[in-house]
PDB file of N, CA and C in Angstrom:
ATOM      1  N   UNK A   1      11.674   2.579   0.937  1.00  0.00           N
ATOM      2  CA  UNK A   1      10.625   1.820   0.292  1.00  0.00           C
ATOM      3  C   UNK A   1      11.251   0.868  -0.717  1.00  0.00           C
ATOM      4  N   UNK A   2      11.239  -0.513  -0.631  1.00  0.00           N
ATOM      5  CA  UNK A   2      10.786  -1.258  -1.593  1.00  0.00           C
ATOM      6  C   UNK A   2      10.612  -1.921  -2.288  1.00  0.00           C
ATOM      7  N   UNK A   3       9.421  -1.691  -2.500  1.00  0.00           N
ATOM      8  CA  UNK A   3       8.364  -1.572  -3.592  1.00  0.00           C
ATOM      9  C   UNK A   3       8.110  -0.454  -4.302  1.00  0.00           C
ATOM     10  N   UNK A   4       7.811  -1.356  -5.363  1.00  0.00           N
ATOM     11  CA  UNK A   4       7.524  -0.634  -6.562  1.00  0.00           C
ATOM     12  C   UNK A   4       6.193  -0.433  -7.270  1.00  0.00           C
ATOM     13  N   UNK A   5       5.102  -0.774  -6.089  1.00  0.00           N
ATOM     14  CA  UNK A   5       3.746  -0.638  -6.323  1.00  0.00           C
ATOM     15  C   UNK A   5       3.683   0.804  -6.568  1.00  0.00           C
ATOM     16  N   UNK A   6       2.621   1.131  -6.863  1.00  0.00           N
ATOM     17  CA  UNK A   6       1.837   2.713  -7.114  1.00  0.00           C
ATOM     18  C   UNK A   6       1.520   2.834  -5.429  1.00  0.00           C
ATOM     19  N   UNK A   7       1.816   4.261  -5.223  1.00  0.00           N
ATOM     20  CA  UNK A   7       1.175   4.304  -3.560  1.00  0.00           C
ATOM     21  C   UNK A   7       0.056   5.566  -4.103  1.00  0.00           C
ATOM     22  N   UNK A   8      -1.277   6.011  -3.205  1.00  0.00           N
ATOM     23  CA  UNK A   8      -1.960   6.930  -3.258  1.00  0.00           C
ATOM     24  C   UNK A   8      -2.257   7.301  -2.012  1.00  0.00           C
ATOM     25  N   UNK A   9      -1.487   8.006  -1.594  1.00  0.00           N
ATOM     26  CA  UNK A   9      -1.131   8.764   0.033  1.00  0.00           C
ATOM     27  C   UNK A   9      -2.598  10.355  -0.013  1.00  0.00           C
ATOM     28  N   UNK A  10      -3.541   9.961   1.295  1.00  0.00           N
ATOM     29  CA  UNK A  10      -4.129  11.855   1.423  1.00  0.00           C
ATOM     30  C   UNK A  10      -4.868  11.632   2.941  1.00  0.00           C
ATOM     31  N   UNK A  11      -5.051  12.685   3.074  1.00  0.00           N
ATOM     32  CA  UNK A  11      -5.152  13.004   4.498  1.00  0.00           C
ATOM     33  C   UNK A  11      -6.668  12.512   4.594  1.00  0.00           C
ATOM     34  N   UNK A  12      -7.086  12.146   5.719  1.00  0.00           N
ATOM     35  CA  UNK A  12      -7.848  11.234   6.140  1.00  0.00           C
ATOM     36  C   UNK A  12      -8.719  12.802   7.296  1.00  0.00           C
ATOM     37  N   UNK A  13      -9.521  13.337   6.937  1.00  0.00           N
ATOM     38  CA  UNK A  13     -10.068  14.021   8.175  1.00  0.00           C
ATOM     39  C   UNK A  13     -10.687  13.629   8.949  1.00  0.00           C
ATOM     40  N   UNK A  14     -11.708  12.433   8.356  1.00  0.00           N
ATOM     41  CA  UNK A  14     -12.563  11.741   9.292  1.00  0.00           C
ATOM     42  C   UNK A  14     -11.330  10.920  10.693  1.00  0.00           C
ATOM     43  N   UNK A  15     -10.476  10.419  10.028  1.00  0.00           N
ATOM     44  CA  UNK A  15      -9.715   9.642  10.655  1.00  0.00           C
ATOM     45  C   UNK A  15      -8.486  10.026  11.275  1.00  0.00           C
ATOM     46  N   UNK A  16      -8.471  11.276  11.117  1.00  0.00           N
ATOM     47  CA  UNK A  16      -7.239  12.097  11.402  1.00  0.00           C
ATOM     48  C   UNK A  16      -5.740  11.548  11.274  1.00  0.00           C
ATOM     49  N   UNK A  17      -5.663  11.331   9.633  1.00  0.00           N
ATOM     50  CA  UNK A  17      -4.588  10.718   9.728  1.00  0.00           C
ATOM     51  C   UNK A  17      -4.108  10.529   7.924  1.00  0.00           C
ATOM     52  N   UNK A  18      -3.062  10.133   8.078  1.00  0.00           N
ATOM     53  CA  UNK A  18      -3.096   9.607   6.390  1.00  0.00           C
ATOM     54  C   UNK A  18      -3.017   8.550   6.041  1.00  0.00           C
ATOM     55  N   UNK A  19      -3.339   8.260   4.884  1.00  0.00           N
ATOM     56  CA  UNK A  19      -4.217   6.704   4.505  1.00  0.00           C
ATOM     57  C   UNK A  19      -3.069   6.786   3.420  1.00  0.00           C
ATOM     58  N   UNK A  20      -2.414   5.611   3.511  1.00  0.00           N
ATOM     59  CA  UNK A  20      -2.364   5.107   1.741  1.00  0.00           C
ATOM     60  C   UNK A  20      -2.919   3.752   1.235  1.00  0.00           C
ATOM     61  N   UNK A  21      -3.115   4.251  -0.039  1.00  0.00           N
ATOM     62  CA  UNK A  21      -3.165   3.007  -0.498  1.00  0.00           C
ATOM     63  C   UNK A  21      -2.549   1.643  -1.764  1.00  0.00           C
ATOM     64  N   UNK A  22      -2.737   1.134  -2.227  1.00  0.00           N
ATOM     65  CA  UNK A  22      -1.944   0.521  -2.707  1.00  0.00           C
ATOM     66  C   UNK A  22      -2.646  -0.278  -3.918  1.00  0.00           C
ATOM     67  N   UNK A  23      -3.241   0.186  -4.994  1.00  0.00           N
ATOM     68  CA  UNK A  23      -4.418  -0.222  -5.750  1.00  0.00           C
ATOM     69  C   UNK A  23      -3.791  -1.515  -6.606  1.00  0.00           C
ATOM     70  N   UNK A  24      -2.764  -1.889  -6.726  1.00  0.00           N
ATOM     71  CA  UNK A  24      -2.705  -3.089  -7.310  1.00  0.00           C
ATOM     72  C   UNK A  24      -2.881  -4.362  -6.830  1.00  0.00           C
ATOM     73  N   UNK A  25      -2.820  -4.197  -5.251  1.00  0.00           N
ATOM     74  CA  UNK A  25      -3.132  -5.401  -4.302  1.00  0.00           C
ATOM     75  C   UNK A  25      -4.214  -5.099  -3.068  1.00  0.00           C
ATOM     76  N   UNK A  26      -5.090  -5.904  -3.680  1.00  0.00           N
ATOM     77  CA  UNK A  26      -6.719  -5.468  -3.196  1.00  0.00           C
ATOM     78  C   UNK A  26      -6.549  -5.652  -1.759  1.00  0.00           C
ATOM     79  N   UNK A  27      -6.794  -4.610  -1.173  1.00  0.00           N
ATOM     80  CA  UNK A  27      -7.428  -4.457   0.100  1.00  0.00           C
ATOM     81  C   UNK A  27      -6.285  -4.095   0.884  1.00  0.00           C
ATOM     82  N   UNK A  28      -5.116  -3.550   0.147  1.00  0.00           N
ATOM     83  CA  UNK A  28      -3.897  -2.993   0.820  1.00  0.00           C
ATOM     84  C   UNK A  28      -4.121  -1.845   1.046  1.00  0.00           C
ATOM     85  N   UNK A  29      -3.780  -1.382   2.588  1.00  0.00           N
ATOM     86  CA  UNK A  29      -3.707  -0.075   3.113  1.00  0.00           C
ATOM     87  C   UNK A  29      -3.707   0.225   4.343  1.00  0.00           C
ATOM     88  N   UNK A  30      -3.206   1.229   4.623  1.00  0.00           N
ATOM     89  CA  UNK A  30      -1.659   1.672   5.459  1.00  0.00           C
ATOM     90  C   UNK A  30      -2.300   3.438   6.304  1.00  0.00           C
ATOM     91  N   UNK A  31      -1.642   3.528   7.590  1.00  0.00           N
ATOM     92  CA  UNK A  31      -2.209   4.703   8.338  1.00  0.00           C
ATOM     93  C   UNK A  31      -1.118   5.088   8.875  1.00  0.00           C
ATOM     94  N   UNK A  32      -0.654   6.641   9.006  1.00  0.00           N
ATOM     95  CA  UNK A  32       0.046   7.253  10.161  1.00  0.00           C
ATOM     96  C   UNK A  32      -0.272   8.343  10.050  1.00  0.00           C
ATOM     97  N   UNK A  33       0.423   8.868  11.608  1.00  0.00           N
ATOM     98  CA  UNK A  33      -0.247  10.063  12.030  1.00  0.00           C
ATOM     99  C   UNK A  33       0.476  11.531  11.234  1.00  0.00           C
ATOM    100  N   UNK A  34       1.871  10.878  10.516  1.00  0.00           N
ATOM    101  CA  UNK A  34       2.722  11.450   9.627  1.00  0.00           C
ATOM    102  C   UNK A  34       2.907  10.789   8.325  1.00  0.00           C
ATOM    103  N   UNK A  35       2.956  11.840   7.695  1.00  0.00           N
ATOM    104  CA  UNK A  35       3.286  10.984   5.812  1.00  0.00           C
ATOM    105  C   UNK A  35       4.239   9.746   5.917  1.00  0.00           C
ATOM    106  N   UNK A  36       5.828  10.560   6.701  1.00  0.00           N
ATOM    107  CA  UNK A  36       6.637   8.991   6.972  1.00  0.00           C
ATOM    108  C   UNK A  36       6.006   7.701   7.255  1.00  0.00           C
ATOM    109  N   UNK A  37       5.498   8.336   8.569  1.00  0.00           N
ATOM    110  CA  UNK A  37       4.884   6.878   9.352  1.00  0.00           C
ATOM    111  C   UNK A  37       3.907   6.138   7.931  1.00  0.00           C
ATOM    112  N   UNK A  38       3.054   6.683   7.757  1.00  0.00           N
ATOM    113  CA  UNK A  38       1.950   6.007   6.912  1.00  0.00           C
ATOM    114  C   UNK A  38       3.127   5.211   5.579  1.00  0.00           C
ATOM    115  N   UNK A  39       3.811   6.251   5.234  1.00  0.00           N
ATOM    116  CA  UNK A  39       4.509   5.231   3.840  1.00  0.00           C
ATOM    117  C   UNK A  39       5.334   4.062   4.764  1.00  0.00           C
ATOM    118  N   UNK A  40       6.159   3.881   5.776  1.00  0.00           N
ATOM    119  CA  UNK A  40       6.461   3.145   6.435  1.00  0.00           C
ATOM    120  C   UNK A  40       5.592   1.836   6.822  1.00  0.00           C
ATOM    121  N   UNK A  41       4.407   2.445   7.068  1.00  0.00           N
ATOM    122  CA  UNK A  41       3.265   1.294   7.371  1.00  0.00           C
ATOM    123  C   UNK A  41       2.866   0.382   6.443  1.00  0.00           C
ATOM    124  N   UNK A  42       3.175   1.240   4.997  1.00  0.00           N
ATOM    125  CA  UNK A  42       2.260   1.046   3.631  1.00  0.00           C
ATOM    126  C   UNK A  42       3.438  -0.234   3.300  1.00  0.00           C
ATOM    127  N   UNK A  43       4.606   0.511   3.772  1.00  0.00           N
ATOM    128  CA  UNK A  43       5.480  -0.975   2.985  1.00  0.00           C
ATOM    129  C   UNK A  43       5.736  -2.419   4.526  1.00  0.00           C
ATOM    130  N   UNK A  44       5.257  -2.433   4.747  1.00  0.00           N
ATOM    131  CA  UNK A  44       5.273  -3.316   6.166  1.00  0.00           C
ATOM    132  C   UNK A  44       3.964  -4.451   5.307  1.00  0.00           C
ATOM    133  N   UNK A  45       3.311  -3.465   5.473  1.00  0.00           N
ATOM    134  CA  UNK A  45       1.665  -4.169   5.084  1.00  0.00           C
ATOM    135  C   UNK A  45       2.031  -4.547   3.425  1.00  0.00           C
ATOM    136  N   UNK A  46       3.100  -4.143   2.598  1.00  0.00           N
ATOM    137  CA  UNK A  46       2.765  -4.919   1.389  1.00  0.00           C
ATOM    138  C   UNK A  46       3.541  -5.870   1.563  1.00  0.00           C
ATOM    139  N   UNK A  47       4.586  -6.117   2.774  1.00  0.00           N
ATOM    140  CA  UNK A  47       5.462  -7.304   2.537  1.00  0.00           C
ATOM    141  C   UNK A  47       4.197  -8.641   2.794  1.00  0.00           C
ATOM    142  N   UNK A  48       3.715  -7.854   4.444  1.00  0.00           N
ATOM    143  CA  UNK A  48       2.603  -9.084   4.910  1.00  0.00           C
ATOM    144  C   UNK A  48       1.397  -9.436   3.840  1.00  0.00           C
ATOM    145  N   UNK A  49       1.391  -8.408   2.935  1.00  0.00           N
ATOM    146  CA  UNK A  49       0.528  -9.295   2.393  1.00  0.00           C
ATOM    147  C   UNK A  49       1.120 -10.034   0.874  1.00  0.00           C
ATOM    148  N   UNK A  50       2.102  -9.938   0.666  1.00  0.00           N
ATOM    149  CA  UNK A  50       2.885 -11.206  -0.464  1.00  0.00           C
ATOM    150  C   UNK A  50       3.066 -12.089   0.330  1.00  0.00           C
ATOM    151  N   UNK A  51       3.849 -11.943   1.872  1.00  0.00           N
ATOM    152  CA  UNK A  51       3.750 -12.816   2.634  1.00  0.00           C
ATOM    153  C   UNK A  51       2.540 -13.994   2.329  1.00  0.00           C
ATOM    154  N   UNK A  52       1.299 -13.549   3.130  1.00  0.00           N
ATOM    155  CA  UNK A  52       0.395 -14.109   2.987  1.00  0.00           C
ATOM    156  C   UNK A  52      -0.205 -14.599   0.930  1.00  0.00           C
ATOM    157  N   UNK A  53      -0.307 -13.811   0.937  1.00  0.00           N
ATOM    158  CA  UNK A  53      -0.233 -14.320  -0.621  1.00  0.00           C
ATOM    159  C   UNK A  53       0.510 -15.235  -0.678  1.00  0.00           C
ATOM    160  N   UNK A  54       1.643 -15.733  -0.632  1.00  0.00           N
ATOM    161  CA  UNK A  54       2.914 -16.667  -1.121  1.00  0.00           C
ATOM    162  C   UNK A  54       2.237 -17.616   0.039  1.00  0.00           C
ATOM    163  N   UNK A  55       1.788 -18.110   0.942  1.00  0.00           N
ATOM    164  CA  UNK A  55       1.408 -18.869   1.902  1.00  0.00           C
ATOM    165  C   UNK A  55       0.012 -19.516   1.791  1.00  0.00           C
ATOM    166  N   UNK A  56      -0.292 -19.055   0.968  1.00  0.00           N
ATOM    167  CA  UNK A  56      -1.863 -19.365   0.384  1.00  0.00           C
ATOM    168  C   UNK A  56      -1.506 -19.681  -1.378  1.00  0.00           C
ATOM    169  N   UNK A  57      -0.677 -19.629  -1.704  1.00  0.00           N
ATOM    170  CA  UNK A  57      -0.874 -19.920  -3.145  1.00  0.00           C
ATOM    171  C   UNK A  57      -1.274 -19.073  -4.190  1.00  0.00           C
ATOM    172  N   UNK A  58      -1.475 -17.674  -3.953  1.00  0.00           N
ATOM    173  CA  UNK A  58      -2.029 -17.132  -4.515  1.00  0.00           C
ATOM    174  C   UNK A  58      -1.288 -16.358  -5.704  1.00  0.00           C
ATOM    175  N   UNK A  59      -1.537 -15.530  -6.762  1.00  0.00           N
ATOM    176  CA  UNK A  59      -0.790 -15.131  -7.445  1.00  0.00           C
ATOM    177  C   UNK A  59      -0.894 -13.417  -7.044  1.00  0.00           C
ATOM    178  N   UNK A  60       0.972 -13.209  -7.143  1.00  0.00           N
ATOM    179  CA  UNK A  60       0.716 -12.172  -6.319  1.00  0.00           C
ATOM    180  C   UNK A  60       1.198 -10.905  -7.822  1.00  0.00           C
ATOM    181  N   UNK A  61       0.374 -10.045  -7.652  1.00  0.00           N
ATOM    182  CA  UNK A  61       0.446  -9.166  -8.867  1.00  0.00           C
ATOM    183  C   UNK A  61       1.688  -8.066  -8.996  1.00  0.00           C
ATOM    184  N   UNK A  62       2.207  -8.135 -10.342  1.00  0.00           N
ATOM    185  CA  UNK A  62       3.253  -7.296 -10.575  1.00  0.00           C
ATOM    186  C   UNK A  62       3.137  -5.755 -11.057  1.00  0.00           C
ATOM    187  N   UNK A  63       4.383  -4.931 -10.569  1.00  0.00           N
ATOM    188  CA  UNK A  63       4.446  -4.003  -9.829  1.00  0.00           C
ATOM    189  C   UNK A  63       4.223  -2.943 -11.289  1.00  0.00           C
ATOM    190  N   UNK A  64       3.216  -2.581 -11.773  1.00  0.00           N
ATOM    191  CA  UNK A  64       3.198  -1.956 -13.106  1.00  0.00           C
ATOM    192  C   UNK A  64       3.749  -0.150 -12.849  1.00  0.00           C
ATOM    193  N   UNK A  65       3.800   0.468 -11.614  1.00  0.00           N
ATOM    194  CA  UNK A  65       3.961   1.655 -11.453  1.00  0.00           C
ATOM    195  C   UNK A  65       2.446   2.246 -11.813  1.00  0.00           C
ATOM    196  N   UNK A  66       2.601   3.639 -12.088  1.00  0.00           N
ATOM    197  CA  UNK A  66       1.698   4.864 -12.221  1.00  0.00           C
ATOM    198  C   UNK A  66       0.397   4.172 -13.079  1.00  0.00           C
ATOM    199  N   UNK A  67      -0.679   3.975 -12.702  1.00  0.00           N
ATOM    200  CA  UNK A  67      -2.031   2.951 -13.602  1.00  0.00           C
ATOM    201  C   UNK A  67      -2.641   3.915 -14.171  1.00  0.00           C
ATOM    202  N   UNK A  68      -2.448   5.169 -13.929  1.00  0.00           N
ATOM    203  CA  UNK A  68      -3.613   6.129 -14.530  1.00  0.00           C
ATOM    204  C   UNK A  68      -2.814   7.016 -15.442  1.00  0.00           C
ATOM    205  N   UNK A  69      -3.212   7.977 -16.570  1.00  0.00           N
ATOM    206  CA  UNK A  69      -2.396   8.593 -17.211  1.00  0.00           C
ATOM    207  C   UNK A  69      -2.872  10.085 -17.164  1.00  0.00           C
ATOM    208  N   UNK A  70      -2.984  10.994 -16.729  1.00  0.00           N
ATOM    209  CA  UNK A  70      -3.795  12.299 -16.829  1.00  0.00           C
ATOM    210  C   UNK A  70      -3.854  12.682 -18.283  1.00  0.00           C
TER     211      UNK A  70
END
C-alpha cells in the first residue's frame, strides 16, 4: 500500500465480501472476496481516482491518517 489515506475495511454480509473504504476521498471504495484482495483493490481505486481528480482539476485531499479519536 501506498497510501496513506485512513482505510475502514468489514465484512460485507449482504454482499459477501469485504468493503473498504476510504473516507477522505468521497465516494472511494474497494471489494474482495479476501481482506488482501479488497486492500489491493482499495489502493488501485485511490490511484484512479487522483488520477481522475488531477484530470479534471480538482483538488485532491491530503492524507491526514486516523480522523476519529476514541
Amino acid at each position: 500500500m501506498n497510501s496513506k489515506y485512513e482505510l475502514i475495511m468489514y465484512w460485507s454480509k449482504e454482499d459477501q465480501c469485504f468493503i473498504v473504504e476510504v473516507p477522505e476521498l468521497p465516494g472511494c471504495m474497494a471489494d474482495g472476496a479476501t481482506q488482501s484482495e479488497a486492500l489491493a483493490n482499495a489502493q488501485r481505486v485511490i490511484d484512479e481516482w487522483i488520477e481522475t481528480a488531477k484530470e479534471l482539476g480538482r483538488e485532491i485531499p491530503e492524507a491526514k491518517g486516523k480522523l476519529i479519536h476514541a
